[in-house]
Protein backbone atom coordinates (compact mmCIF):
# COMPACT_ATOMS: atom_id res chain seq x y z
CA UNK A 1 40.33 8.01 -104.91
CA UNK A 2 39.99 6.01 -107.98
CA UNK A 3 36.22 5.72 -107.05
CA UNK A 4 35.59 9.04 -106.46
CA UNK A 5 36.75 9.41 -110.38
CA UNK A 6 34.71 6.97 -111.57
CA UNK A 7 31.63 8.06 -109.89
CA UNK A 8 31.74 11.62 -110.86
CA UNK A 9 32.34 10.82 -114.65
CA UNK A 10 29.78 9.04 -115.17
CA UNK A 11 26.93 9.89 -117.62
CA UNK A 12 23.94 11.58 -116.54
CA UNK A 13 22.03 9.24 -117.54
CA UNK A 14 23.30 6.82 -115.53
CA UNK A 15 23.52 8.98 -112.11
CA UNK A 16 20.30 7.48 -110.99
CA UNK A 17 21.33 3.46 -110.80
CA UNK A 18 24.33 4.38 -108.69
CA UNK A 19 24.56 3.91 -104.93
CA UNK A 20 28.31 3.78 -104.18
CA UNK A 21 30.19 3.77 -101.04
CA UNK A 22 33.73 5.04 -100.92
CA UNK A 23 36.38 5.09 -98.21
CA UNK A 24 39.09 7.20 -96.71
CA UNK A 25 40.55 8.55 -99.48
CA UNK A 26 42.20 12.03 -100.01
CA UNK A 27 39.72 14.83 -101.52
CA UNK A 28 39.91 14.94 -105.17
CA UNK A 29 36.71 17.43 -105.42
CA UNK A 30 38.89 20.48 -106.20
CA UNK A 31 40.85 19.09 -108.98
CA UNK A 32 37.52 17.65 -110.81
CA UNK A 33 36.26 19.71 -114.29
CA UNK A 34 33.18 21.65 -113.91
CA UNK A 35 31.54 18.51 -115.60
CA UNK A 36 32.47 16.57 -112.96
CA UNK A 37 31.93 18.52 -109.68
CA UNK A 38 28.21 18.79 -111.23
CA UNK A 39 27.84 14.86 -111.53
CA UNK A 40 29.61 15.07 -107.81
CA UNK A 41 27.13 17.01 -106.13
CA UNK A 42 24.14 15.55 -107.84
CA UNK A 43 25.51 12.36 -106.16
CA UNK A 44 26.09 13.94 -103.18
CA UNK A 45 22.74 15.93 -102.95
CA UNK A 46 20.66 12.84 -103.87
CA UNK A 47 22.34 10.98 -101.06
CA UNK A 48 23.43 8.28 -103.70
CA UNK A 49 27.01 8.40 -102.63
CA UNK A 50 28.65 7.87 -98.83
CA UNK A 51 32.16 8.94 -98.46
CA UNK A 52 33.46 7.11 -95.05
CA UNK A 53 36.52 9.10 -93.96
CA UNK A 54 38.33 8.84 -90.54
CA UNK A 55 39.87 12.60 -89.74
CA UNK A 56 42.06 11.19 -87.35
CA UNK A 57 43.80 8.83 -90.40
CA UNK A 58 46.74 10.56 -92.30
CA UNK A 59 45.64 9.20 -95.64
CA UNK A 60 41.90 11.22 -95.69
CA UNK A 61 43.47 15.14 -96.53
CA UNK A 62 41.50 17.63 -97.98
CA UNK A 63 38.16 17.68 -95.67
CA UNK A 64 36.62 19.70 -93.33
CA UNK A 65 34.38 22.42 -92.56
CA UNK A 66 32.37 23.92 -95.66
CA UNK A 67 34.28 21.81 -98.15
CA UNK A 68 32.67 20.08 -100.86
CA UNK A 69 33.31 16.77 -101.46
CA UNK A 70 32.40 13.49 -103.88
CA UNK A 71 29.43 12.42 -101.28
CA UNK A 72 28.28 12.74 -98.32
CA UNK A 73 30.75 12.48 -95.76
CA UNK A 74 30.41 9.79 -92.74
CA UNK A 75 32.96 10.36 -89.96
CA UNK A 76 33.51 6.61 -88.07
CA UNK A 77 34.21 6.87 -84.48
CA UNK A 78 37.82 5.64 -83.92
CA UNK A 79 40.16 6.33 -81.11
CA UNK A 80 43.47 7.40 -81.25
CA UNK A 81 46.20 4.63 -81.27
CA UNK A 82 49.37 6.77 -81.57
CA UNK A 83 51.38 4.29 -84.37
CA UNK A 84 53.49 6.97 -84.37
CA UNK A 85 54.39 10.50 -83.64
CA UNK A 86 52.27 11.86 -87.04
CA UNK A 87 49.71 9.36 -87.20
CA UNK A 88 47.03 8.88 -84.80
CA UNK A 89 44.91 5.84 -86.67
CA UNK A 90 45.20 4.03 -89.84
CA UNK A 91 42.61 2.22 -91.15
CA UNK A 92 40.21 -0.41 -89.48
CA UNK A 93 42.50 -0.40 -86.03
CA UNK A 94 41.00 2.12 -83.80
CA UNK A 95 37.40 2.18 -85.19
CA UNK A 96 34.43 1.62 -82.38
CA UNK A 97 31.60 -1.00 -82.83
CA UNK A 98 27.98 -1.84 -81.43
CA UNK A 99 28.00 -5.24 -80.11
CA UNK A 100 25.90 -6.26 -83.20
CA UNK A 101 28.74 -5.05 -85.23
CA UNK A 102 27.46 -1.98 -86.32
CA UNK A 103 29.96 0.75 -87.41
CA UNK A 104 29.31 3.24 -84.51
CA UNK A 105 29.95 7.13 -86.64
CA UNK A 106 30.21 10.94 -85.34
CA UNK A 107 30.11 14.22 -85.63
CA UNK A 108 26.48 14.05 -86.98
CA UNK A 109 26.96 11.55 -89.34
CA UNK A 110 24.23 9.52 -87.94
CA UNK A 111 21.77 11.99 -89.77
CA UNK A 112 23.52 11.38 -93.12
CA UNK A 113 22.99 7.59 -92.34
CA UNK A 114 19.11 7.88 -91.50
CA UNK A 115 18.44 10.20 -94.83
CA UNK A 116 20.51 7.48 -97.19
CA UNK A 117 18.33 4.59 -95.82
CA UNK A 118 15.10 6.35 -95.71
CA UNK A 119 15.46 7.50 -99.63
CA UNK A 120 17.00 3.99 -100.68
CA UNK A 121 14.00 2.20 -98.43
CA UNK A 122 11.42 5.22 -100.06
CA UNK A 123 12.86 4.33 -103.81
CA UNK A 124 12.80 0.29 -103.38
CA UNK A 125 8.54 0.61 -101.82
CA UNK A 126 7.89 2.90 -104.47
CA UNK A 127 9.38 0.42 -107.20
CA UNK A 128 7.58 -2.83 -105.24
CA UNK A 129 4.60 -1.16 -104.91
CA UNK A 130 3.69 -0.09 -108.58
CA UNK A 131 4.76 -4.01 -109.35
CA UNK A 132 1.97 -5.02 -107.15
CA UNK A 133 -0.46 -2.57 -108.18
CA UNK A 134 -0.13 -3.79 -111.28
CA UNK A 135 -1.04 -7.32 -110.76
CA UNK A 136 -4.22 -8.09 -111.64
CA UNK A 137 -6.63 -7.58 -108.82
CA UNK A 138 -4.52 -4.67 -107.49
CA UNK A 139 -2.51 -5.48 -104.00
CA UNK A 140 -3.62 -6.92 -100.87
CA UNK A 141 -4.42 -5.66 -97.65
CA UNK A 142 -1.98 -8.12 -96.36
CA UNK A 143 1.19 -6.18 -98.57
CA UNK A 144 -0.28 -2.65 -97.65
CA UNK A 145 -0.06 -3.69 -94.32
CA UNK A 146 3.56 -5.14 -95.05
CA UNK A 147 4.88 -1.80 -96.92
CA UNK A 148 3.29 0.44 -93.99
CA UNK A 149 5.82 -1.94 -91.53
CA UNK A 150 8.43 -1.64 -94.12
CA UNK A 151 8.40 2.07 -93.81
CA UNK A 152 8.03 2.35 -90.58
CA UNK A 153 10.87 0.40 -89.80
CA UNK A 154 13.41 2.49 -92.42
CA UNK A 155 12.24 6.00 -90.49
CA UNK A 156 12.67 4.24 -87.06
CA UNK A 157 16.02 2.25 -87.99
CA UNK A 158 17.09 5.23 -89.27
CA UNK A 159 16.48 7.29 -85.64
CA UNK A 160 18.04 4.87 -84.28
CA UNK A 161 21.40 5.42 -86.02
CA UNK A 162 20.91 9.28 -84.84
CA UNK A 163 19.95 8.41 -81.46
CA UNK A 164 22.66 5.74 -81.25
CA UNK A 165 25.51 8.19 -82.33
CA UNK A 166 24.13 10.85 -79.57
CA UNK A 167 24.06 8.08 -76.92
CA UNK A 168 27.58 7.22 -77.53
CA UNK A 169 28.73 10.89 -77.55
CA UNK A 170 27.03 11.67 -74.34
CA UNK A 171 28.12 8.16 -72.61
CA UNK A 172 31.25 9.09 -73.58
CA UNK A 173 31.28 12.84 -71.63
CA UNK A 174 29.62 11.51 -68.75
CA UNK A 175 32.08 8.92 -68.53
CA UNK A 176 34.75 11.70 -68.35
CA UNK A 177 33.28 13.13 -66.04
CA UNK A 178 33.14 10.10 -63.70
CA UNK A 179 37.06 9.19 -64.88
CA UNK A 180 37.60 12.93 -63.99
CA UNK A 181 35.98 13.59 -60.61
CA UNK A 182 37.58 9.79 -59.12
CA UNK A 183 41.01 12.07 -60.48
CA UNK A 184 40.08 14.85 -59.00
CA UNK A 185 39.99 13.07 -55.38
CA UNK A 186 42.85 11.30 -55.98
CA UNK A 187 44.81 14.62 -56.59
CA UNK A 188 43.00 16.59 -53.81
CA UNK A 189 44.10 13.75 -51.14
CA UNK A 190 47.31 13.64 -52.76
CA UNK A 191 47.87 17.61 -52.16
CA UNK A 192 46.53 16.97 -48.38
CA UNK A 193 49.11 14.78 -47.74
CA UNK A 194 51.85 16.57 -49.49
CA UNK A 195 50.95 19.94 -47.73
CA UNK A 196 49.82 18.54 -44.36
CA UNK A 197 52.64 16.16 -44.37
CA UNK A 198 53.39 16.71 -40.63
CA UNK A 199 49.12 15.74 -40.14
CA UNK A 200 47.25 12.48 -39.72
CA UNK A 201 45.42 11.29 -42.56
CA UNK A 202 42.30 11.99 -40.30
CA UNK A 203 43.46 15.33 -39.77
CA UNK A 204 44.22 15.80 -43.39
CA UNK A 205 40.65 14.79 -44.29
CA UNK A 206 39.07 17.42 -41.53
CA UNK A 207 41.20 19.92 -42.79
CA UNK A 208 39.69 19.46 -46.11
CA UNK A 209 36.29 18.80 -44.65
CA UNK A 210 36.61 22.72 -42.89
CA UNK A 211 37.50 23.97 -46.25
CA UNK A 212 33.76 22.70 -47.89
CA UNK A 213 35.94 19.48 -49.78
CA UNK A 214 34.59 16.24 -48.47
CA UNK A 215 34.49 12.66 -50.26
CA UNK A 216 30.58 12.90 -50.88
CA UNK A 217 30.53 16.24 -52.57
CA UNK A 218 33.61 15.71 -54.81
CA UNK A 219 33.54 12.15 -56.01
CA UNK A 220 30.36 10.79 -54.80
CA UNK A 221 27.65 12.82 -55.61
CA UNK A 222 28.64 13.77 -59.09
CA UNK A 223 29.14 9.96 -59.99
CA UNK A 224 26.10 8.99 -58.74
CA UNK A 225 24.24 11.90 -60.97
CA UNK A 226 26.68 10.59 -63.63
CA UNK A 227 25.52 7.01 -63.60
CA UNK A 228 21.79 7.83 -63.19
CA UNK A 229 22.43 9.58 -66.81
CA UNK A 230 24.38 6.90 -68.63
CA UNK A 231 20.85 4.48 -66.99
CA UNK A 232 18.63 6.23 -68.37
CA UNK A 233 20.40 6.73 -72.12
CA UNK A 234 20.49 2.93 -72.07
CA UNK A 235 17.19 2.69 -71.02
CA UNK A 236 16.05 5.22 -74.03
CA UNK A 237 18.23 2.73 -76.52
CA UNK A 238 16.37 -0.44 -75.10
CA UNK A 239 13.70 1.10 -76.00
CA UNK A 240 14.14 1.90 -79.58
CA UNK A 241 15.28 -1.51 -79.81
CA UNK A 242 12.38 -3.11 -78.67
CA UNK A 243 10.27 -1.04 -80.83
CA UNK A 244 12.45 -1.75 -84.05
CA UNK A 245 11.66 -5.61 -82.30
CA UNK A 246 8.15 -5.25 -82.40
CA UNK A 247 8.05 -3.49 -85.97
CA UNK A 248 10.08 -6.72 -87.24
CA UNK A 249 7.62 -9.17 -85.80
CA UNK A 250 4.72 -7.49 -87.62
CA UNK A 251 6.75 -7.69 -91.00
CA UNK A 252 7.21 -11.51 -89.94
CA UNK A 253 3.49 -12.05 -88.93
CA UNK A 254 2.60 -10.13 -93.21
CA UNK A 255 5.10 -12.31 -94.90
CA UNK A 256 3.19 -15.36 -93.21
CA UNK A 257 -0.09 -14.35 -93.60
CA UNK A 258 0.36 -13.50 -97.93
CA UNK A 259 1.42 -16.79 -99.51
CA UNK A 260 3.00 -14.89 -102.44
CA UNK A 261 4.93 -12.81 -100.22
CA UNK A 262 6.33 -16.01 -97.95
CA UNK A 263 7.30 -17.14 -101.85
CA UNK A 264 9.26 -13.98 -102.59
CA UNK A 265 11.39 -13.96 -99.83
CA UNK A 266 12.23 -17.65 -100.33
CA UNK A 267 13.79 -16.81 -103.38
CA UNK A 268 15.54 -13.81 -101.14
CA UNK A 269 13.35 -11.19 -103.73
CA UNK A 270 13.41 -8.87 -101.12
């Protein structure tokens, strides 16, 4: 809360070296002074300042639909872990993860990610590049080629974030729906039994069978088309992973081939 403060009292001058990052605090955006809800939403508009805030945590009050806020809000995925009766999560305990340790985010926020990269990638090219072009002789092929890769890599890291947020929402409903239809059998034999009680279990199950509810057409079938679409979202993520693979080995194969550039990142210039 303190940040959020800090960031929108800041001089104008100074709005364009800050990239901040501020986390689950309460929404101080109403109480700031004209002054300061202008500094806010330059911040917020220039996509200088995130604002990570878990709804299901009792701390973060004061967000939600069509309220403005000190940044652009990112919305973690976390699951509910029921501390007690009035507080679902609180802090790091319930939050979701890629296996690479990425912070996996919803409810759109994966957009918000991909635009704060792309402008922070666009500003730190632009800034390298006019260094370069000023050296004399002007820049090499090799570094044109490098930047190109550079960029490519921020717009498709940055689709990747989107496309990695959509995966997990939608492996997420179609594993409902398998959790749901292997509940749904479960209940339907348990109703057989309890209502053909004086029946076999055979009987039970032709009983259901002459009513249109067999095995295959309640549980089966619908996992099966469940499972063919959680193969082929992981098959679409592989993808973009290989291709974010292949842009980094072409970055790798520039930085090799340009002497100076194998000397900047050395000294961890870039």
């Amino acid at each position: 809360m303190n940040a959020q403060y800090a960031l929108a009292s800041i001089s104008s001058s100074d709005a364009d070296r800050v990239y901040g990052y501020v986390y689950q605090g309460p929404n101080i955006y109403e109480v700031l002074t004209p002054e300061q809800k202008r500094q806010a939403d330059y911040l917020t508009e220039e996509y200088r300042l995130l604002n990570y805030i878990d709804s299901k945590d009792l701390v973060a009050i004061g967000y939600g639909e069509g309220k403005k806020a000190v940044g652009q809000i990112v919305y973690p995925l976390s699951e509910r872990l029921g501390l007690r009766r009035t507080i679902d999560q609180h802090m790091w305990g319930g939050y979701q993860f890629e296996e690479d340790g990425a912070l996996l985010t919803t409810n759109g926020s994966g957009t918000v990610l991909a635009e704060y990269q792309r402008r922070l990638k666009k500003r730190s090219i632009a800034s390298i590049k006019g260094e370069w072009s000023g050296q004399t002789g002007g820049m090499s092929a090799t570094k044109e080629v490098y930047l190109d890769a550079v960029q490519a890599k921020s717009i498709v890291s940055g689709m990747k974030t989107v496309i990695d947020e959509k995966i997990t929402e939608l492996m997420t409903v179609y594993q409902t729906g398998i959790d749901q239809a292997n509940q749904l059998w479960q209940d339907t034999i348990a109703n057989a039994r309890s209502y053909g009680s004086n029946l076999t279990e055979m009987e039970q199950l032709e009983a259901l069978e002459q009513g249109g509810v067999t095995r295959q057409h309640v549980l089966i079938e619908p996992v099966i088309d469940y499972e063919a679409a959680l193969n082929q979202l992981r098959s679409i993520k592989s993808s973009y992973e290989d291709l974010i693979y292949q842009i980094n080995q072409t970055i790798d194969q520039q930085i090799q081939l340009d002497s100076e550039l194998a000397s900047q990142f050395k000294k961890g210039t870039f």
